[in-house]
PDB file of N, CA and C in Angstrom:
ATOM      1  N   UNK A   1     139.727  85.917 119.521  1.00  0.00           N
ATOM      2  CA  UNK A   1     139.452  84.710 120.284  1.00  0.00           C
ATOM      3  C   UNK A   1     137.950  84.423 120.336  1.00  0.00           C
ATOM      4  N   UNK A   2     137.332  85.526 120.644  1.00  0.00           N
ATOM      5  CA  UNK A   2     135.631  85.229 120.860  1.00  0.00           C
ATOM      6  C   UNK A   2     134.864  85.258 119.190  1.00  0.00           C
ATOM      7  N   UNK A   3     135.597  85.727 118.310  1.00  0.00           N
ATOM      8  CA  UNK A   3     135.542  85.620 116.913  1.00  0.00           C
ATOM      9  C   UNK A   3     135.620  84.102 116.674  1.00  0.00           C
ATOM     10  N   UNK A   4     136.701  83.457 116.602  1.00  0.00           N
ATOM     11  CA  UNK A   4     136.629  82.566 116.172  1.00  0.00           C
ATOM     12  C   UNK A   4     135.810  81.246 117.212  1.00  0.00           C
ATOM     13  N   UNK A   5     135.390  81.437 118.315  1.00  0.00           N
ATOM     14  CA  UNK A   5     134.292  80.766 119.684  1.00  0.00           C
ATOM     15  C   UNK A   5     133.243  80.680 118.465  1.00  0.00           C
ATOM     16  N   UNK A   6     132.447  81.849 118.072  1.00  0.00           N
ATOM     17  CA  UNK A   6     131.890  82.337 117.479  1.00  0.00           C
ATOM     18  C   UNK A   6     131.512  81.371 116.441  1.00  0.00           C
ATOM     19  N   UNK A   7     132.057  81.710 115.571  1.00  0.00           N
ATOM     20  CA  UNK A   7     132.422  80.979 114.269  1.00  0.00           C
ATOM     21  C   UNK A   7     132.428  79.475 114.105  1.00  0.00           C
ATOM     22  N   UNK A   8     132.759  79.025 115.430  1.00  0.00           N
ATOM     23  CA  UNK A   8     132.991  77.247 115.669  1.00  0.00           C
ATOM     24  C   UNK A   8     132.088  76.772 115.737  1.00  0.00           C
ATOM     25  N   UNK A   9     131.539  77.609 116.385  1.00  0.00           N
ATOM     26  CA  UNK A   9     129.135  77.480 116.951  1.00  0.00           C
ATOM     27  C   UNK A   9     128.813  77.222 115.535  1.00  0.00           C
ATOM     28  N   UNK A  10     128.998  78.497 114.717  1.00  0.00           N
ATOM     29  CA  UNK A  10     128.014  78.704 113.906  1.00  0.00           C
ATOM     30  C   UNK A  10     128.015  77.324 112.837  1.00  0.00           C
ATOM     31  N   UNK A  11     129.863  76.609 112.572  1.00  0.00           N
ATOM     32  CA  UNK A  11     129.914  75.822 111.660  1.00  0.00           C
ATOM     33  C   UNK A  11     129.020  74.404 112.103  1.00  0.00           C
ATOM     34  N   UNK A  12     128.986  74.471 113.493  1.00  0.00           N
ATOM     35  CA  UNK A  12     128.972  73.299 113.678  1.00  0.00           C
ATOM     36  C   UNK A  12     127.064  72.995 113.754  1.00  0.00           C
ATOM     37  N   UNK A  13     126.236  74.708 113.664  1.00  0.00           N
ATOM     38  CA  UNK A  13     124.786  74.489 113.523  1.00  0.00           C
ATOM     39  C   UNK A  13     124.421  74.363 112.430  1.00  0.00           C
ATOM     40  N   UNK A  14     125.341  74.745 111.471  1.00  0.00           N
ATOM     41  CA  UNK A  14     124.771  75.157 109.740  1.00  0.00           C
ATOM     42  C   UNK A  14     124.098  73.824 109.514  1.00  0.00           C
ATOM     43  N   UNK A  15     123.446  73.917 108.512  1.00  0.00           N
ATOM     44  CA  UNK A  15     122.306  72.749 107.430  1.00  0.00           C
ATOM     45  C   UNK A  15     122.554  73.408 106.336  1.00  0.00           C
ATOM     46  N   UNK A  16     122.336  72.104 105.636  1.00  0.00           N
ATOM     47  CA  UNK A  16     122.588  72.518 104.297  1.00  0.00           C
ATOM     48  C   UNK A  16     121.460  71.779 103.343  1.00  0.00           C
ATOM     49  N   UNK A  17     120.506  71.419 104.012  1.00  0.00           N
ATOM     50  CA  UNK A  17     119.314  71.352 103.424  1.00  0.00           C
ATOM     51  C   UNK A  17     118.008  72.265 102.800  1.00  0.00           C
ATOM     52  N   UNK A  18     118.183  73.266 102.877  1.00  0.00           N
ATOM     53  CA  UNK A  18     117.283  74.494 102.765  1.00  0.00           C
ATOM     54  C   UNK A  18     118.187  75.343 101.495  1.00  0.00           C
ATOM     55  N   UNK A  19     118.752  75.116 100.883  1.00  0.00           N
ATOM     56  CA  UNK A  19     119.044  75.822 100.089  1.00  0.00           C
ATOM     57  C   UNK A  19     118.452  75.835  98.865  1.00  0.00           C
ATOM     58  N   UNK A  20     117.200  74.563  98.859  1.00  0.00           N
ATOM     59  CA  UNK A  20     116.067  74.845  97.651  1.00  0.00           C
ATOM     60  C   UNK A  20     115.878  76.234  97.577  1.00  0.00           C
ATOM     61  N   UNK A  21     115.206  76.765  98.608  1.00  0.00           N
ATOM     62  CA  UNK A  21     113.846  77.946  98.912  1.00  0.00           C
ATOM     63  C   UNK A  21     114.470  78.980  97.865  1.00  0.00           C
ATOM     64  N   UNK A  22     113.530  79.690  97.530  1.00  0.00           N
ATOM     65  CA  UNK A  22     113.713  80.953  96.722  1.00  0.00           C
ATOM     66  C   UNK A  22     112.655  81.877  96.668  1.00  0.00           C
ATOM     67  N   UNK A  23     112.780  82.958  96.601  1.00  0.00           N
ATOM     68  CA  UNK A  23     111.982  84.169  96.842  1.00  0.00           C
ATOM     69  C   UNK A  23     110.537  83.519  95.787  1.00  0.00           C
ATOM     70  N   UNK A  24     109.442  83.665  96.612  1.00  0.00           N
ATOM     71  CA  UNK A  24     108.242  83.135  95.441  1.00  0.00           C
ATOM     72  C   UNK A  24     107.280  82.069  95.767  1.00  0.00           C
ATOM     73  N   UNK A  25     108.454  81.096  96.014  1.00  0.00           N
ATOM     74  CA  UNK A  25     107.880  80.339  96.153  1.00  0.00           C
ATOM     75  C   UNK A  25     106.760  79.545  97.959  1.00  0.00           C
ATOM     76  N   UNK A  26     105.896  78.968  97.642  1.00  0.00           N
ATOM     77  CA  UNK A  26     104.926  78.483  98.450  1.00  0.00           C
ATOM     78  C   UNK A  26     105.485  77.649  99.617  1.00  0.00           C
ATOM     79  N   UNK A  27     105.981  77.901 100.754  1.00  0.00           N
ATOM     80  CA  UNK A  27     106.220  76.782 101.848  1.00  0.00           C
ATOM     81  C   UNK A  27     105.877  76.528 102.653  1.00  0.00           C
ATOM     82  N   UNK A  28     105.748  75.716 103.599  1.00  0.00           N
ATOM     83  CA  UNK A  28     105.650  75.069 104.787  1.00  0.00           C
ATOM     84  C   UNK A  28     106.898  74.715 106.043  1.00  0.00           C
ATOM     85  N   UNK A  29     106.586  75.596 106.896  1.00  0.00           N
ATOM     86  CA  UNK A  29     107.782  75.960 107.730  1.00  0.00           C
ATOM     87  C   UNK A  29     107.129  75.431 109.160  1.00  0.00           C
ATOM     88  N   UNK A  30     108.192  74.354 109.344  1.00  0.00           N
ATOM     89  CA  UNK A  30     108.017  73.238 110.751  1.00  0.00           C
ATOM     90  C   UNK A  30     108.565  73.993 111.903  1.00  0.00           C
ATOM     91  N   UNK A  31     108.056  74.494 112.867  1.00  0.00           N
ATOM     92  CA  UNK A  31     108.646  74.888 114.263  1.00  0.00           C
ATOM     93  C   UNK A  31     108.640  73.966 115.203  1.00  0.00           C
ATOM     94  N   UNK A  32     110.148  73.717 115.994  1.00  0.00           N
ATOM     95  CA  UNK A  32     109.539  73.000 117.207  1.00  0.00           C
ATOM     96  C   UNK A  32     109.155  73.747 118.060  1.00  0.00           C
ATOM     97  N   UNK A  33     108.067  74.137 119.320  1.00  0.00           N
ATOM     98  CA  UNK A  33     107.519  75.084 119.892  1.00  0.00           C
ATOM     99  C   UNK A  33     107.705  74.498 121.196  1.00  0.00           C
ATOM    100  N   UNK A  34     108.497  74.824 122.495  1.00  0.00           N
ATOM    101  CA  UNK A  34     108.520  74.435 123.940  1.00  0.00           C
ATOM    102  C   UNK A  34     107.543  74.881 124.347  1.00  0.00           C
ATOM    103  N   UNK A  35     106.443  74.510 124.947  1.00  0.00           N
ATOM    104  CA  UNK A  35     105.702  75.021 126.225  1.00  0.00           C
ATOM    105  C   UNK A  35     105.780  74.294 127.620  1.00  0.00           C
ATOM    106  N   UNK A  36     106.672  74.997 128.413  1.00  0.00           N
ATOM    107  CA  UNK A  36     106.852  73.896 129.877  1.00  0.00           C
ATOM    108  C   UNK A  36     107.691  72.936 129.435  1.00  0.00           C
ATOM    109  N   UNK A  37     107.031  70.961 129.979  1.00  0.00           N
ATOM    110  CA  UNK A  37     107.980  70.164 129.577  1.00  0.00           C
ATOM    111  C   UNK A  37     107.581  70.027 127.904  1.00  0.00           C
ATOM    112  N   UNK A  38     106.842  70.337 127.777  1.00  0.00           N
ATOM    113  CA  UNK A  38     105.592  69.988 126.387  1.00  0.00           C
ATOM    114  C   UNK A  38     106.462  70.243 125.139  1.00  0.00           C
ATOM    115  N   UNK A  39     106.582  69.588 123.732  1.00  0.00           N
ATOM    116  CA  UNK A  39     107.327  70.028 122.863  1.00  0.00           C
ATOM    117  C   UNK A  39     106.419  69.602 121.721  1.00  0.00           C
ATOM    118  N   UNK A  40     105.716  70.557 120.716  1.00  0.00           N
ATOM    119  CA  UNK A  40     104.915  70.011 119.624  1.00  0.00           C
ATOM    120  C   UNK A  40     105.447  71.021 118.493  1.00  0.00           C
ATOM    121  N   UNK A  41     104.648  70.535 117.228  1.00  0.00           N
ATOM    122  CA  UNK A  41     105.715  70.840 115.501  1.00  0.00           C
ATOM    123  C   UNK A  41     104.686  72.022 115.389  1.00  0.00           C
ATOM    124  N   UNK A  42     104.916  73.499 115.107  1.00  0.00           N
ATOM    125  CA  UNK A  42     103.792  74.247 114.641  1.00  0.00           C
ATOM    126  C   UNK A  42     104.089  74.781 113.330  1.00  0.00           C
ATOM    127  N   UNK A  43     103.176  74.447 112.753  1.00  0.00           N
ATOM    128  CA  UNK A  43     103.459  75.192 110.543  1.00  0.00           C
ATOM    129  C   UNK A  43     103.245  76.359 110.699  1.00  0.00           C
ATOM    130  N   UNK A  44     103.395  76.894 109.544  1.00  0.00           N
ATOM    131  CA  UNK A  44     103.287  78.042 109.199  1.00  0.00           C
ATOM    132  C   UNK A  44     103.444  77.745 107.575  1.00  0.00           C
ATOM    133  N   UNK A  45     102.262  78.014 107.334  1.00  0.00           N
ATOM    134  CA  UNK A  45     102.287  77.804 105.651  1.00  0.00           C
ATOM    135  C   UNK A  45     102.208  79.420 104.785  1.00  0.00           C
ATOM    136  N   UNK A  46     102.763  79.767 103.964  1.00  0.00           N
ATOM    137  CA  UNK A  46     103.202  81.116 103.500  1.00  0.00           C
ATOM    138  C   UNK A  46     103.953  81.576 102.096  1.00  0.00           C
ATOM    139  N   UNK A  47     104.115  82.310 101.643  1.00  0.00           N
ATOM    140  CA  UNK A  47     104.803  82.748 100.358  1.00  0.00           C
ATOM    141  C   UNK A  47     106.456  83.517 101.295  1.00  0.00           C
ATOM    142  N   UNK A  48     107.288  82.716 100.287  1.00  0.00           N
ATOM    143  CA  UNK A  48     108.650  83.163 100.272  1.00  0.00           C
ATOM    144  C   UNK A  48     108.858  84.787 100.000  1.00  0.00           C
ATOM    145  N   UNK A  49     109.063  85.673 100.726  1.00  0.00           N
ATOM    146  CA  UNK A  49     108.959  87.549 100.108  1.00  0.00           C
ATOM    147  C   UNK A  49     110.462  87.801 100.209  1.00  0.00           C
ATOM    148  N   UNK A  50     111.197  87.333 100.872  1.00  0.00           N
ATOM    149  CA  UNK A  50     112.724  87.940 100.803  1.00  0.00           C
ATOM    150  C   UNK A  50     113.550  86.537 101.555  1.00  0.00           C
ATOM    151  N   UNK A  51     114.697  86.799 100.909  1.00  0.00           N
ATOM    152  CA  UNK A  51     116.221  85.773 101.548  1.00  0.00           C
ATOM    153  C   UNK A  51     117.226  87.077 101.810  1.00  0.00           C
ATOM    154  N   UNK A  52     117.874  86.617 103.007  1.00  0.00           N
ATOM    155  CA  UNK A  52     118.657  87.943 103.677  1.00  0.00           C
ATOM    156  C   UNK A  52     120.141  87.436 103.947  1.00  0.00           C
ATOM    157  N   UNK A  53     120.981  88.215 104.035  1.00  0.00           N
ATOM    158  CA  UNK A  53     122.410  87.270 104.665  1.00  0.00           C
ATOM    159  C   UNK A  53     122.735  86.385 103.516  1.00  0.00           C
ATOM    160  N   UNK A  54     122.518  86.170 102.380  1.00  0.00           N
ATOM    161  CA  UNK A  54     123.147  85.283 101.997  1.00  0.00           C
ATOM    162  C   UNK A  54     122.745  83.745 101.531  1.00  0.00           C
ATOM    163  N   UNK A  55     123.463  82.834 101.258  1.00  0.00           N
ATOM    164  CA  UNK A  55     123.277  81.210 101.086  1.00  0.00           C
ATOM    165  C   UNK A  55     124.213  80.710 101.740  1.00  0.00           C
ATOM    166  N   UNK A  56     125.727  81.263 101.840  1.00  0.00           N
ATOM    167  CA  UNK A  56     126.203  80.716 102.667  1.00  0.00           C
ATOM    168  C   UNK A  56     126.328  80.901 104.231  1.00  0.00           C
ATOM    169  N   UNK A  57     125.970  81.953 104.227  1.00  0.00           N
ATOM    170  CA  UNK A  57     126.203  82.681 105.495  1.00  0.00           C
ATOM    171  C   UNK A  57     125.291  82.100 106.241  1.00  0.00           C
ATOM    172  N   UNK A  58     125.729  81.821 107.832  1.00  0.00           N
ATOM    173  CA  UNK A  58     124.864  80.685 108.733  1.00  0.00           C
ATOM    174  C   UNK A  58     123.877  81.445 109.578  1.00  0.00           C
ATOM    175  N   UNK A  59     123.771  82.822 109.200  1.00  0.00           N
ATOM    176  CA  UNK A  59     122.821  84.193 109.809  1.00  0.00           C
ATOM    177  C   UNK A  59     121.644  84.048 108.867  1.00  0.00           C
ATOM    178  N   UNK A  60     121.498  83.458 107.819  1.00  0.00           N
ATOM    179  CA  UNK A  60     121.035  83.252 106.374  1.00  0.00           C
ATOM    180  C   UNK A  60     119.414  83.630 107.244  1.00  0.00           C
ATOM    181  N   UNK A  61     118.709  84.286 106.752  1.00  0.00           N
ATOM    182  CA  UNK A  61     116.793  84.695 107.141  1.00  0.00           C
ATOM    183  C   UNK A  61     115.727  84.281 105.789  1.00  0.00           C
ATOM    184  N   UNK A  62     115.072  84.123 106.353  1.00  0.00           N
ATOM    185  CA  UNK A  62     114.139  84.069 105.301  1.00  0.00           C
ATOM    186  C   UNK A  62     112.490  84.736 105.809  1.00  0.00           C
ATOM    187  N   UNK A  63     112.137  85.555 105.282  1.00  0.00           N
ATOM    188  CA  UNK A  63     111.087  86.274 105.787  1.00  0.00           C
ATOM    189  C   UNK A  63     109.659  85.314 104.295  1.00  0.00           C
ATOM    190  N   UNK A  64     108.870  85.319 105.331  1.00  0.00           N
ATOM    191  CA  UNK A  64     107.509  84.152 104.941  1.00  0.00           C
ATOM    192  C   UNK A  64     105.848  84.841 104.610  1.00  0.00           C
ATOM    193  N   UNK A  65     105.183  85.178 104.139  1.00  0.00           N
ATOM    194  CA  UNK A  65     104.033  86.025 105.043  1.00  0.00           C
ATOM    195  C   UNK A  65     102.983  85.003 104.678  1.00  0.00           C
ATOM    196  N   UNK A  66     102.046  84.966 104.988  1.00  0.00           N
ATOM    197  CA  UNK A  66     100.935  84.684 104.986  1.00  0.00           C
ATOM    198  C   UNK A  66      99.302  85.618 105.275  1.00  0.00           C
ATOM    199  N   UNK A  67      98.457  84.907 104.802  1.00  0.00           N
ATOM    200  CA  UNK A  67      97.603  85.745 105.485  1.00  0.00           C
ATOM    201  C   UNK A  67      96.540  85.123 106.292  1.00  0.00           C
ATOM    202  N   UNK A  68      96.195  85.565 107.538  1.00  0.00           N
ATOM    203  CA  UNK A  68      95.316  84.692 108.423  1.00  0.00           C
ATOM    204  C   UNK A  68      94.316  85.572 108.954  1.00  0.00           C
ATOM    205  N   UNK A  69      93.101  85.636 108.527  1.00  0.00           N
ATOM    206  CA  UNK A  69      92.138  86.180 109.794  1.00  0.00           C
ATOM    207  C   UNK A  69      91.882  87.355 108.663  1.00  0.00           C
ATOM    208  N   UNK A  70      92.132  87.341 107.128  1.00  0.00           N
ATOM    209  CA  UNK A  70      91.983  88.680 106.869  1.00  0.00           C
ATOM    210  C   UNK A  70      92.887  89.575 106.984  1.00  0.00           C
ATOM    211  N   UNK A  71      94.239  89.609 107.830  1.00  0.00           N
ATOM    212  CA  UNK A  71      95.330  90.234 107.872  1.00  0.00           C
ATOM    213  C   UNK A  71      96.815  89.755 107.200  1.00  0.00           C
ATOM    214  N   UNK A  72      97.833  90.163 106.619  1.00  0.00           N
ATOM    215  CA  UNK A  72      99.027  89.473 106.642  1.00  0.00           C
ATOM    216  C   UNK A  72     100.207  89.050 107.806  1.00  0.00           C
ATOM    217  N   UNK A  73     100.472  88.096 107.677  1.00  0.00           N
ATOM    218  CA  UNK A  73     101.232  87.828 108.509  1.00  0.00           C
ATOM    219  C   UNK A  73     102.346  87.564 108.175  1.00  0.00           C
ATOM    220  N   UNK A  74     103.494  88.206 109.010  1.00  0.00           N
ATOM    221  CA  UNK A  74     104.953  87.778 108.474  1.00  0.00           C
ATOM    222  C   UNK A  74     105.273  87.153 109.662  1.00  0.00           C
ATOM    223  N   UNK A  75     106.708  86.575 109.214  1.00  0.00           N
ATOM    224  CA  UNK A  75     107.361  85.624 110.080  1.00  0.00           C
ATOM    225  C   UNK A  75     108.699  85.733 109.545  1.00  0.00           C
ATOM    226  N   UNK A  76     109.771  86.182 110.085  1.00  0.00           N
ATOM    227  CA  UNK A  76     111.389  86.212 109.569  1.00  0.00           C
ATOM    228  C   UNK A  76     111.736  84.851 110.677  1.00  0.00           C
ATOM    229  N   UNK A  77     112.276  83.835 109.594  1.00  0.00           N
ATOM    230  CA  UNK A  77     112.853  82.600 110.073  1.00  0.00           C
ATOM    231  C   UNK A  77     114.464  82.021 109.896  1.00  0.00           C
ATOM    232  N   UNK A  78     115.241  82.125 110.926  1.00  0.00           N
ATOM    233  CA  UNK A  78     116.426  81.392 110.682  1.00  0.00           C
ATOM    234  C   UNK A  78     116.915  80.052 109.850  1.00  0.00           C
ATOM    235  N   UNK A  79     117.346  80.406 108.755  1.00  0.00           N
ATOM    236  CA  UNK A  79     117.231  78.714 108.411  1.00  0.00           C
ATOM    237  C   UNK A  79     118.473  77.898 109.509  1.00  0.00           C
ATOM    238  N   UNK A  80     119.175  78.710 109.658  1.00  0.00           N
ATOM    239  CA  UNK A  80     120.324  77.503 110.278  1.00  0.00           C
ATOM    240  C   UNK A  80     120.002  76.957 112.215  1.00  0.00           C
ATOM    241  N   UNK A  81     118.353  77.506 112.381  1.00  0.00           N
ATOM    242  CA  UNK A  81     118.161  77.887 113.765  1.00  0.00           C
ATOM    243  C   UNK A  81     118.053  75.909 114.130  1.00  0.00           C
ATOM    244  N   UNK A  82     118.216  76.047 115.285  1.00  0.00           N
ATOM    245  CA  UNK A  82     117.938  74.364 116.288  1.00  0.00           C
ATOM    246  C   UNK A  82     116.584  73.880 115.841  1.00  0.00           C
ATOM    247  N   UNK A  83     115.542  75.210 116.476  1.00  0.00           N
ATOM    248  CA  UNK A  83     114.327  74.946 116.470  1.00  0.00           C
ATOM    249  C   UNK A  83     113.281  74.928 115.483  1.00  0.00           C
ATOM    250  N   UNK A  84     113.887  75.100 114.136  1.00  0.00           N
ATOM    251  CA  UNK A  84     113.462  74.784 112.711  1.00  0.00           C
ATOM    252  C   UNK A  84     113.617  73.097 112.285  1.00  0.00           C
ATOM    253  N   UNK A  85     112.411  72.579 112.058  1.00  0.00           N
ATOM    254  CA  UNK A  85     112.002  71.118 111.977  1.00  0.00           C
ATOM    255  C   UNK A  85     112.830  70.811 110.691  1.00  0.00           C
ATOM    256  N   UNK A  86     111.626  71.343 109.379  1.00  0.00           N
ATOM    257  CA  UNK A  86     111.688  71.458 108.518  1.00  0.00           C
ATOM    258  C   UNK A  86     111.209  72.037 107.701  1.00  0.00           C
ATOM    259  N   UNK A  87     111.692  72.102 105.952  1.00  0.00           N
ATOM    260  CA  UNK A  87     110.785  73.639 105.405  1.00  0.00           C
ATOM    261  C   UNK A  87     110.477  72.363 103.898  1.00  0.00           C
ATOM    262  N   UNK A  88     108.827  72.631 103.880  1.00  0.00           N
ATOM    263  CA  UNK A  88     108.415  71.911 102.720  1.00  0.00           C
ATOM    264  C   UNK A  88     108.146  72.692 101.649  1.00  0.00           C
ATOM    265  N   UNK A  89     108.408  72.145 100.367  1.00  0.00           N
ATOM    266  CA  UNK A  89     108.283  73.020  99.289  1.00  0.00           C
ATOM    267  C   UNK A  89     107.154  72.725  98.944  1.00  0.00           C
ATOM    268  N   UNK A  90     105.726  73.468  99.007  1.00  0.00           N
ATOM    269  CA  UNK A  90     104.834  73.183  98.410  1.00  0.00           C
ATOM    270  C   UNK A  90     104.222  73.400  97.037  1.00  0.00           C
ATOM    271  N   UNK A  91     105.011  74.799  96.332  1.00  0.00           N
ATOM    272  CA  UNK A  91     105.390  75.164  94.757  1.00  0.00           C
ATOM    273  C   UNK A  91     106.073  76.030  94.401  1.00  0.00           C
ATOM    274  N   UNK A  92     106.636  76.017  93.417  1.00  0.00           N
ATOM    275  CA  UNK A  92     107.486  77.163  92.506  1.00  0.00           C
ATOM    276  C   UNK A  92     106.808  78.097  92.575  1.00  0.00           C
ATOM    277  N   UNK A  93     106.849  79.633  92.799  1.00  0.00           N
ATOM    278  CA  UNK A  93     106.307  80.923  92.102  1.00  0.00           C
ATOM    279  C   UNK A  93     106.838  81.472  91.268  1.00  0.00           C
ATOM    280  N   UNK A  94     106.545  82.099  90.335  1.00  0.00           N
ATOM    281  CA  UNK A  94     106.544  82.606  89.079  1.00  0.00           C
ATOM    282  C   UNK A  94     106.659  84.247  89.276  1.00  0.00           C
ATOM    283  N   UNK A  95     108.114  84.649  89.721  1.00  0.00           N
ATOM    284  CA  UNK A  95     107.858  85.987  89.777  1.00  0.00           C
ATOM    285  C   UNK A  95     109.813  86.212  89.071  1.00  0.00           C
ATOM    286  N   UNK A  96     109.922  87.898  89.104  1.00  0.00           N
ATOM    287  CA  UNK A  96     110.964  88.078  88.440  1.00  0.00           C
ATOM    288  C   UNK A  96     111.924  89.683  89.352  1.00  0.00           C
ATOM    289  N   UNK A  97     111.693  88.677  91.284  1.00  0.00           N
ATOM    290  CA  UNK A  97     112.695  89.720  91.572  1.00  0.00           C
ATOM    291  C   UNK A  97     113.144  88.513  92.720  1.00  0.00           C
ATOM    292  N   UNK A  98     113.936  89.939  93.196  1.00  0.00           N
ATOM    293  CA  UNK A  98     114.610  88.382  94.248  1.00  0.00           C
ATOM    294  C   UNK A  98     113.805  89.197  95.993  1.00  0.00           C
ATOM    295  N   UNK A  99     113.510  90.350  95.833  1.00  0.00           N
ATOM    296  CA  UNK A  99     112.465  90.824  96.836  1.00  0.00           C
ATOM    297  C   UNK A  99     111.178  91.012  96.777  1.00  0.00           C
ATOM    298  N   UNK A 100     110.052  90.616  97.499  1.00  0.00           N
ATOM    299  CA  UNK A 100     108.723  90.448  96.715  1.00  0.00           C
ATOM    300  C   UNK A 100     108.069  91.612  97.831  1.00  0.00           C
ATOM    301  N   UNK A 101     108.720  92.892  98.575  1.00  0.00           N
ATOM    302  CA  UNK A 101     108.043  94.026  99.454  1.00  0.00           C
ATOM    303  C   UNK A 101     106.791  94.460  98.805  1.00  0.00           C
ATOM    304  N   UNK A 102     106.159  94.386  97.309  1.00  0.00           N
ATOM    305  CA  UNK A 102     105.431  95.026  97.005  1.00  0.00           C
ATOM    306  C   UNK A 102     104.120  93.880  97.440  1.00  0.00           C
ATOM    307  N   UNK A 103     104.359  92.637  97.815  1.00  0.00           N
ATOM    308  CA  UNK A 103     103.294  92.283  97.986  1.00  0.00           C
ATOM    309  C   UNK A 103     102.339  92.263  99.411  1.00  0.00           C
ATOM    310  N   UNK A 104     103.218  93.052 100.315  1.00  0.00           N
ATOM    311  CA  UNK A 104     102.562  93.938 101.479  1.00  0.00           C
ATOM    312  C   UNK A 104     101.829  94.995 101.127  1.00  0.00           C
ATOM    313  N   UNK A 105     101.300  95.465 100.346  1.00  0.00           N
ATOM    314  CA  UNK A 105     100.307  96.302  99.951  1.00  0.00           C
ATOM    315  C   UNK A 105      99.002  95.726  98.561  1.00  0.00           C
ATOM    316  N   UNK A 106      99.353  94.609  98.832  1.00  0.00           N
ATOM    317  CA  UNK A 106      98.304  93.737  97.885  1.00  0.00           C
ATOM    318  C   UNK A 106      97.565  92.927  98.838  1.00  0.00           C
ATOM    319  N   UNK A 107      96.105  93.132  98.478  1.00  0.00           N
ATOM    320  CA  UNK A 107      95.161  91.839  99.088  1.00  0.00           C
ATOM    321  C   UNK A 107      94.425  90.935  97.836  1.00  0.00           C
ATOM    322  N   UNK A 108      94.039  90.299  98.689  1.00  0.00           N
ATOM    323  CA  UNK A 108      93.066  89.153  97.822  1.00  0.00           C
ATOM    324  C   UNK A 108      93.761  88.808  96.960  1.00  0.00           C
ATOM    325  N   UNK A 109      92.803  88.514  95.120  1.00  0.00           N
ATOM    326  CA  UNK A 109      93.448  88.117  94.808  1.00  0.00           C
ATOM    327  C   UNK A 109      94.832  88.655  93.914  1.00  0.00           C
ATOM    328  N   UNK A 110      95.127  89.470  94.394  1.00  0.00           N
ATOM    329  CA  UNK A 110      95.956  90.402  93.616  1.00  0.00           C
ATOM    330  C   UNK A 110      97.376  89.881  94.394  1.00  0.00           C
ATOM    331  N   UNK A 111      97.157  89.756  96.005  1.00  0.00           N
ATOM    332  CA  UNK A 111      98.512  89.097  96.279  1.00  0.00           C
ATOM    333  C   UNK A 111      99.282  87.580  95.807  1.00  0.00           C
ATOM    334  N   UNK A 112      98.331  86.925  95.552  1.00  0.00           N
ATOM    335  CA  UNK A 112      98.465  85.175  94.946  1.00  0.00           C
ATOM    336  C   UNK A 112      99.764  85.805  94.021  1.00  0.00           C
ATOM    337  N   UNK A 113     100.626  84.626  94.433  1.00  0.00           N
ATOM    338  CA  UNK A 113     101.611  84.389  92.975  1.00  0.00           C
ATOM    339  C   UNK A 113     101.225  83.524  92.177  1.00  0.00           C
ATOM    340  N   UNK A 114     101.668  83.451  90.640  1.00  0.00           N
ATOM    341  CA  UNK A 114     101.302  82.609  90.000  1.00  0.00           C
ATOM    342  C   UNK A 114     102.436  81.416  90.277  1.00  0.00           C
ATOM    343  N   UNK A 115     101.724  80.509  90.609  1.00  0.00           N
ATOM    344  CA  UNK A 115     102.648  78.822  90.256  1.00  0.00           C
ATOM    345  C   UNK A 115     103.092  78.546  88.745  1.00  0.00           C
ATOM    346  N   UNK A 116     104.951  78.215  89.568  1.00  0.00           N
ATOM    347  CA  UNK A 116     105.155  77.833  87.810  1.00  0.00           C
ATOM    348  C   UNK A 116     104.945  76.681  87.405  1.00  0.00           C
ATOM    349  N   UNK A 117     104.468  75.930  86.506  1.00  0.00           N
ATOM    350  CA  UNK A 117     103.571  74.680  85.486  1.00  0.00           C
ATOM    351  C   UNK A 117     104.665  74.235  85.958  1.00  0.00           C
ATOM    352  N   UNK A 118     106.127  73.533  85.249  1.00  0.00           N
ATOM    353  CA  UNK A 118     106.690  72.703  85.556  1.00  0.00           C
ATOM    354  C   UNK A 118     107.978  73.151  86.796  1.00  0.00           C
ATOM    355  N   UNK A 119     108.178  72.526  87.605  1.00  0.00           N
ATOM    356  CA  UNK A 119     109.235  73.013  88.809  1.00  0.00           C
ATOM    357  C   UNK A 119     109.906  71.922  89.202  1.00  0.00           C
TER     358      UNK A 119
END
């Protein structure tokens, strides 16, 4: 019974707009952010490092990193969440796994992916 409660939620939050993204590539990830009554869009611009759960599955993650301040920054994001605006594709990357963990131990320019020419 609470299985299928469950399940009714989840169909009725899914999107099915985000199923561009792929491990690699360059995006731009829209948050809506509450503070108080206050509601503003915050980015997060970053390289695609892993997809989790799936494409269909409405648990579906997508982990992002960036680097700010000299440090990396990750961010694991729901695609099917309320408070996800939108996710912009800003380029193809040019890599050949579908998990990119090794690029947590790369700085400068050694972490950059290469952009692929045509996408």
């Amino acid at each position: 019974m609470v299985k299928q409660l469950v399940q009714k939620l989840e169909e009725q939050q899914k999107r099915i707009d985000h199923y561009y993204v792929k491990p690699g590539d360059k995006i731009e990830v829209h948050t809506r952010i509450i503070e108080g009554e206050k509601t503003r869009i915050q980015v997060f611009k970053g390289d695609v490092i892993a997809i989790k759960n799936g494409r269909n599955n409405n648990r579906t993650t997508i982990t992002v990193r960036k680097f700010s301040g000299g440090f990396g920054v990750e961010k694991i994001i729901p695609l099917h969440s309320p408070m996800l605006e939108k996710i912009e594709l800003v380029n193809r990357g040019l890599v050949r796994r579908g998990k990119l963990y090794y690029q947590r131990l790369r700085k400068g320019n050694a972490a950059r992916i290469k952009p692929k020419n045509v996408w």
